[in-house]
Protein backbone atom coordinates (compact mmCIF):
# COMPACT_ATOMS: atom_id res chain seq x y z
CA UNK A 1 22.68 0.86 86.84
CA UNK A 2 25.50 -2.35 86.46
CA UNK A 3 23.41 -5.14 85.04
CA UNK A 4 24.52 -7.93 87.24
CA UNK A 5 25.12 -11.78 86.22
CA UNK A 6 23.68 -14.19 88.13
CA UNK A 7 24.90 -18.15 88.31
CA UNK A 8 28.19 -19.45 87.01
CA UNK A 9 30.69 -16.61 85.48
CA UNK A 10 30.73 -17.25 81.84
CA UNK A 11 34.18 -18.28 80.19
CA UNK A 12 35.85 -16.13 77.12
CA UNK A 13 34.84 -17.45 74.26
CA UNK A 14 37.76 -18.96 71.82
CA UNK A 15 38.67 -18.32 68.90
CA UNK A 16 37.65 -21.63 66.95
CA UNK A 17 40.75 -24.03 66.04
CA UNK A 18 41.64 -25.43 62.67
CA UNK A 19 40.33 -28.64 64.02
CA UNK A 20 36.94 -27.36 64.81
CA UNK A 21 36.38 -25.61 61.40
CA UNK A 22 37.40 -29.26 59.52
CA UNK A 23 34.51 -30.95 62.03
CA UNK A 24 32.28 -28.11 60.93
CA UNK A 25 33.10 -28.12 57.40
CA UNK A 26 32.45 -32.37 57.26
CA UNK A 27 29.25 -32.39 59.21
CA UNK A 28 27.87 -29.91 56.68
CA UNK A 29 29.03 -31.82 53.63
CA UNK A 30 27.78 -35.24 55.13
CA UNK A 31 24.69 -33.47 55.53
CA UNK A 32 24.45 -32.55 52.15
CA UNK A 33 25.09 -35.44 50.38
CA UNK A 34 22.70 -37.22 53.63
CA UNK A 35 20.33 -35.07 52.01
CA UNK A 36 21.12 -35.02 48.24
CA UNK A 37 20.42 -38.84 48.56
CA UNK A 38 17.26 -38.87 50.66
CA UNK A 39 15.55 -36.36 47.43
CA UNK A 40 16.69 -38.88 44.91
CA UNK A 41 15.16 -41.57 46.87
CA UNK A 42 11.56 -39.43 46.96
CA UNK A 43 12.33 -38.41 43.19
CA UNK A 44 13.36 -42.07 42.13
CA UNK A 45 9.68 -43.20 43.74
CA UNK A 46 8.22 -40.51 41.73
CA UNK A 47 9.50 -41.28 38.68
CA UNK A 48 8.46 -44.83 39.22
CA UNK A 49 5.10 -44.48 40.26
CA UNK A 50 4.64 -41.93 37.41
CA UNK A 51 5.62 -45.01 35.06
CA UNK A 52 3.11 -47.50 37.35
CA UNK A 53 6.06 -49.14 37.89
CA UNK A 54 4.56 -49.31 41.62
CA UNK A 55 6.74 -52.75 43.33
CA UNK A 56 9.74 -49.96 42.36
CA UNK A 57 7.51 -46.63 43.49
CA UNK A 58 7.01 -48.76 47.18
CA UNK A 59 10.36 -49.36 47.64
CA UNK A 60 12.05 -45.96 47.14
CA UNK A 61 9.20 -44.24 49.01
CA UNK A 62 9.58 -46.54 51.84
CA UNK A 63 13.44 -45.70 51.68
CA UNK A 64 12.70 -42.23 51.64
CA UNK A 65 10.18 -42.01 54.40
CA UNK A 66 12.38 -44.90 57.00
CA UNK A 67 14.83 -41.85 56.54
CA UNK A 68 12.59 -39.13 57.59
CA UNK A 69 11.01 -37.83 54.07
CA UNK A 70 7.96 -36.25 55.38
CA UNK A 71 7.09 -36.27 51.28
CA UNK A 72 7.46 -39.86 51.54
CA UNK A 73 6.05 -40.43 54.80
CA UNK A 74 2.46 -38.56 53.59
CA UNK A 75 2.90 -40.37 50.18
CA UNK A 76 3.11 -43.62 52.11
CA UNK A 77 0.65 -43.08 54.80
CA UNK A 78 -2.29 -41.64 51.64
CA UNK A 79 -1.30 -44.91 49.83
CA UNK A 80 -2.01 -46.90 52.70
CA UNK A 81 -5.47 -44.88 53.74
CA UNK A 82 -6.76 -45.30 50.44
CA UNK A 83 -5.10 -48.71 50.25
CA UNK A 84 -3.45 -47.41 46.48
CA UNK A 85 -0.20 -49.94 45.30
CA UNK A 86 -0.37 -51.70 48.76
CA UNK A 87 -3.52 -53.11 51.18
CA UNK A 88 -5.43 -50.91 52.80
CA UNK A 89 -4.20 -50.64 56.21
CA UNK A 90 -5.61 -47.67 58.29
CA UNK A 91 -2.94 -48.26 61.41
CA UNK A 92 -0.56 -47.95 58.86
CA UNK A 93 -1.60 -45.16 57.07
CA UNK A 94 -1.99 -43.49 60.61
CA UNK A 95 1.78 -44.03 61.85
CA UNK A 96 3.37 -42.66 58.40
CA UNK A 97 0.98 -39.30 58.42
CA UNK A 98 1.72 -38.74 62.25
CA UNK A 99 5.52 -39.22 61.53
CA UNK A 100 5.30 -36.39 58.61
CA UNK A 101 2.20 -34.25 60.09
CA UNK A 102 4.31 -34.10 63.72
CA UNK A 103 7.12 -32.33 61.36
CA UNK A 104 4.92 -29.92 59.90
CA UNK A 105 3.61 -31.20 56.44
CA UNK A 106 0.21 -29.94 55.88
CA UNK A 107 -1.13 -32.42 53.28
CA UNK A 108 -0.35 -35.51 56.31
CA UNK A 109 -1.75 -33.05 58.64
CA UNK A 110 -4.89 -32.77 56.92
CA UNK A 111 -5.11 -36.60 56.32
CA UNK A 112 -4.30 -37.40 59.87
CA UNK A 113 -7.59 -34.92 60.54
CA UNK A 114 -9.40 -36.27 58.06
CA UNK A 115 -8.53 -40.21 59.80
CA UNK A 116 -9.32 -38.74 63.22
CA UNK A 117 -12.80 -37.01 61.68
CA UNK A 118 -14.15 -40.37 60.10
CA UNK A 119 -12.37 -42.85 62.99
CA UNK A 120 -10.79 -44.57 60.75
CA UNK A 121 -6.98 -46.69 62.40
CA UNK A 122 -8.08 -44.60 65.57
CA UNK A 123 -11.28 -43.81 67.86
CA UNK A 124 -12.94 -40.84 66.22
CA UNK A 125 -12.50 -37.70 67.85
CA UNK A 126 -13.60 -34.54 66.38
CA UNK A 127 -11.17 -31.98 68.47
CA UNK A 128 -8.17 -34.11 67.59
CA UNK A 129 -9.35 -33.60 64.00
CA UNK A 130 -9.53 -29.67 64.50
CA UNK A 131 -6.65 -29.68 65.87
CA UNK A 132 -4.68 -31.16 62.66
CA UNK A 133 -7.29 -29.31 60.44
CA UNK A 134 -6.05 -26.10 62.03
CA UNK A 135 -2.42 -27.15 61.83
CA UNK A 136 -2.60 -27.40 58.20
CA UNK A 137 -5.16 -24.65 57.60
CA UNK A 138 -2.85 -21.79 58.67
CA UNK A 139 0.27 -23.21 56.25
CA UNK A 140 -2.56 -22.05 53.69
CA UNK A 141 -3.91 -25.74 52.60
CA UNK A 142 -7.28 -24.47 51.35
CA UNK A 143 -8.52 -28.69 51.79
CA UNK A 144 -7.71 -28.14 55.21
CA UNK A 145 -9.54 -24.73 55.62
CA UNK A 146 -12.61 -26.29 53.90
CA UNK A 147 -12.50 -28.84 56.38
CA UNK A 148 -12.45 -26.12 59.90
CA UNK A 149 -14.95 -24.02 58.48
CA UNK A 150 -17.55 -27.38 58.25
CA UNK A 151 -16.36 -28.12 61.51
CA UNK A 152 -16.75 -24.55 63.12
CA UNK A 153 -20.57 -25.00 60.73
CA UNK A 154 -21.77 -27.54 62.22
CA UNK A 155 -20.37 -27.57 65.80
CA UNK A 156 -17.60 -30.55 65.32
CA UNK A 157 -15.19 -30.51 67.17
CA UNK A 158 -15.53 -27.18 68.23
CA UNK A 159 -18.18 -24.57 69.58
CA UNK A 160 -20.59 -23.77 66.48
CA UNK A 161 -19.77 -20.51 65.37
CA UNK A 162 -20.81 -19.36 61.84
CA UNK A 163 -18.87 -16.38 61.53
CA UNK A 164 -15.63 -18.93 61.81
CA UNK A 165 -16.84 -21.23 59.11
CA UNK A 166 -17.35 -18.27 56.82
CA UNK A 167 -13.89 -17.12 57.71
CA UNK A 168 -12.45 -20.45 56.31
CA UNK A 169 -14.83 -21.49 53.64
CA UNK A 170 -14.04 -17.69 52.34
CA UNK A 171 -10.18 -18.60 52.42
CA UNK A 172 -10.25 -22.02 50.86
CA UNK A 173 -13.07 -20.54 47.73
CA UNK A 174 -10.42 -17.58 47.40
CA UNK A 175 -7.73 -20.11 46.69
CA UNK A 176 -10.19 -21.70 44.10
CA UNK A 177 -11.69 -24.53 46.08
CA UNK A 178 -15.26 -25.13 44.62
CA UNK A 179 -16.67 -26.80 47.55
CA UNK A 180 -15.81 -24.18 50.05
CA UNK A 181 -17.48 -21.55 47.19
CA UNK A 182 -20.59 -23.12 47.29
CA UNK A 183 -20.88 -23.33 51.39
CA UNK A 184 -19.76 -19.87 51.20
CA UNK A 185 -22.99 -19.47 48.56
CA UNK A 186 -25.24 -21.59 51.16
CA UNK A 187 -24.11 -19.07 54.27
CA UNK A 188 -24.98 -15.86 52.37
CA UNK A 189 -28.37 -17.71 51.15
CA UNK A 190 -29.23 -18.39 54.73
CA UNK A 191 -27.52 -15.32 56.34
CA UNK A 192 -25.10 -17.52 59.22
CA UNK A 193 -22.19 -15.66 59.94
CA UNK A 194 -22.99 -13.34 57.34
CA UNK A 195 -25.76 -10.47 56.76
CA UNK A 196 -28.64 -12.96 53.94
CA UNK A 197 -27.82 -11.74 50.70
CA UNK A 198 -29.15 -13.67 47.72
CA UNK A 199 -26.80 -11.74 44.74
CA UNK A 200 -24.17 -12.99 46.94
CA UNK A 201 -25.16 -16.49 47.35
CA UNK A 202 -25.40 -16.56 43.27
CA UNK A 203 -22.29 -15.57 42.50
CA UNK A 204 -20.68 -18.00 44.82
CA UNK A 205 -22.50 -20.89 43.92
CA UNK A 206 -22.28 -19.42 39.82
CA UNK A 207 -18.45 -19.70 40.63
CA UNK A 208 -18.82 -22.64 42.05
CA UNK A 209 -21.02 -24.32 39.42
CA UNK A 210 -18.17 -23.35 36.88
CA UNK A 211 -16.45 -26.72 38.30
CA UNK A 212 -19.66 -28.91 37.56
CA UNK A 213 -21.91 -29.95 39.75
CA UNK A 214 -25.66 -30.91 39.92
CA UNK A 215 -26.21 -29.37 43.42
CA UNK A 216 -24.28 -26.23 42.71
CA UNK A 217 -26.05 -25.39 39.75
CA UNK A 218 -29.26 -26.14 41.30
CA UNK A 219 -28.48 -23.68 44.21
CA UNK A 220 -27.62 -21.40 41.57
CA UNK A 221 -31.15 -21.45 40.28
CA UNK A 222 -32.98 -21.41 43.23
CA UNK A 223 -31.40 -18.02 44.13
CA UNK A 224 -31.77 -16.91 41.00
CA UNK A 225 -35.58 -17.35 41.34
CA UNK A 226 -35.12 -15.15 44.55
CA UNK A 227 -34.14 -12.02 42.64
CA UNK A 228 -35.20 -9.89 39.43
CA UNK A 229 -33.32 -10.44 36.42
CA UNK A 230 -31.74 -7.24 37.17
CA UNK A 231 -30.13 -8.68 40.65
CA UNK A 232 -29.27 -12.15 38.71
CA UNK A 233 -27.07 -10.48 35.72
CA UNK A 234 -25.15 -8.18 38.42
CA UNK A 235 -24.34 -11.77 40.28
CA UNK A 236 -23.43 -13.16 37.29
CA UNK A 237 -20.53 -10.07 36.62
CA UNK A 238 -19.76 -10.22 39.78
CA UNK A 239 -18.65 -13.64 39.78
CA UNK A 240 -16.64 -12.75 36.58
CA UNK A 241 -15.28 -9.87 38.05
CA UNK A 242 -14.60 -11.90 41.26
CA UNK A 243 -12.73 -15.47 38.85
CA UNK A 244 -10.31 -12.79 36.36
CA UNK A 245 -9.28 -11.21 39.41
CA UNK A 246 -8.24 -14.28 40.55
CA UNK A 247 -10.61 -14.10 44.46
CA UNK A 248 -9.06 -10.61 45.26
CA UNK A 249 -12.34 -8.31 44.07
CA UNK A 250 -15.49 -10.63 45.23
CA UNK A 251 -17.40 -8.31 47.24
């Protein structure tokens, strides 16, 4: 069957002209060098704040971030939540993160939750925080993950739903994240979202405990007192088993 067009008949297409090519050729060197300058603005803020030389730091992030640095715009917006080289200023802090999070950059997205979680330069609202949680969660920010899985645990936000916290606590303690071990440690000690299983719980919390911790290691022990001393030394090579293999062989 003829496949038909429908609307306006297309024109051939030409061949592009000398001129064209030139236009081409500038736009991609001006954006080059537009973009060559804009990194050693971030990089020259680095360098500075590195050295405390913060009036400097301030100045070049600012640059940066007025000229769409969504490093600079997160850097800016953090300094400005936790009111670090300049007042604290949460309306601030919540413009710059919402310029870099609306562009994609996790670590902004996950502050902007964190604003909208606590209601801090904005009412608080729990979905909105999700919503930014989730944004950043699935670019593999294991902060972020942490901070869905507590939401999906206690109902935030979101419908409770254990079996979705464990889901993102697991993904944030396989990237390392002691915090989200030792939730995943409290849901196999009280069996939400997973099957109870105390040899679990210990190695998770065991793991977790290996960052410090007075509650961790205390969770650690009151499992431990759950099982025989058989059960405690197979958690306890498990969770060695589970660290060299860097979170790949944990169950």
């Amino acid at each position: 069957m003829i496949e038909r067009h429908y609307g306006k008949t297309r024109a051939k297409p030409q061949a592009p002209t000398i001129k064209s090519i030139v236009r081409y050729i500038i736009a991609v060197l001006f954006s080059f060098v537009f973009t060559t300058a804009l990194a050693g603005e971030f990089e020259d803020g680095k360098s500075a704040y590195e050295q405390k030389d913060y009036s400097t730091a301030l100045t070049r992030f600012r640059s940066a971030a007025q000229q769409g640095d969504t490093r600079a715009q997160s850097i800016l917006g953090t300094m400005y939540m936790e009111g670090k080289v300049v007042a604290q200023d949460y309306k601030e802090a919540i413009r710059w993160l919402q310029l870099a999070a609306l562009q994609g950059y996790a670590t902004a997205q996950v502050n902007l939750g964190l604003m909208y979680d606590d209601g801090k330069g904005v009412a608080q609202d729990h979905k909105e925080a999700v919503l930014w949680y989730y944004q950043a969660a699935i670019q593999g920010y294991a902060q972020a993950q942490f901070n869905l899985g507590s939401m999906y645990d206690k109902g935030q936000g979101v419908a409770q739903d254990y079996k979705e916290a464990v889901r993102w606590y697991r993904l944030a303690a396989q990237q390392g994240l002691a915090s989200a071990q030792h939730n995943l440690g409290l849901m196999y000690s009280n069996g939400k979202g997973v099957l109870q299983d105390n040899t679990k719980a210990h190695m998770w919390f065991n793991i977790a405990a290996a960052e410090g911790g007075e509650n961790r290691i205390k969770n650690r022990d009151i499992a431990a007192s759950k099982m025989s001393a058989q059960q405690v030394e197979h958690a306890q090579r498990m969770a060695r088993e589970c660290m060299s293999s860097n979170f790949t062989k944990c169950d």
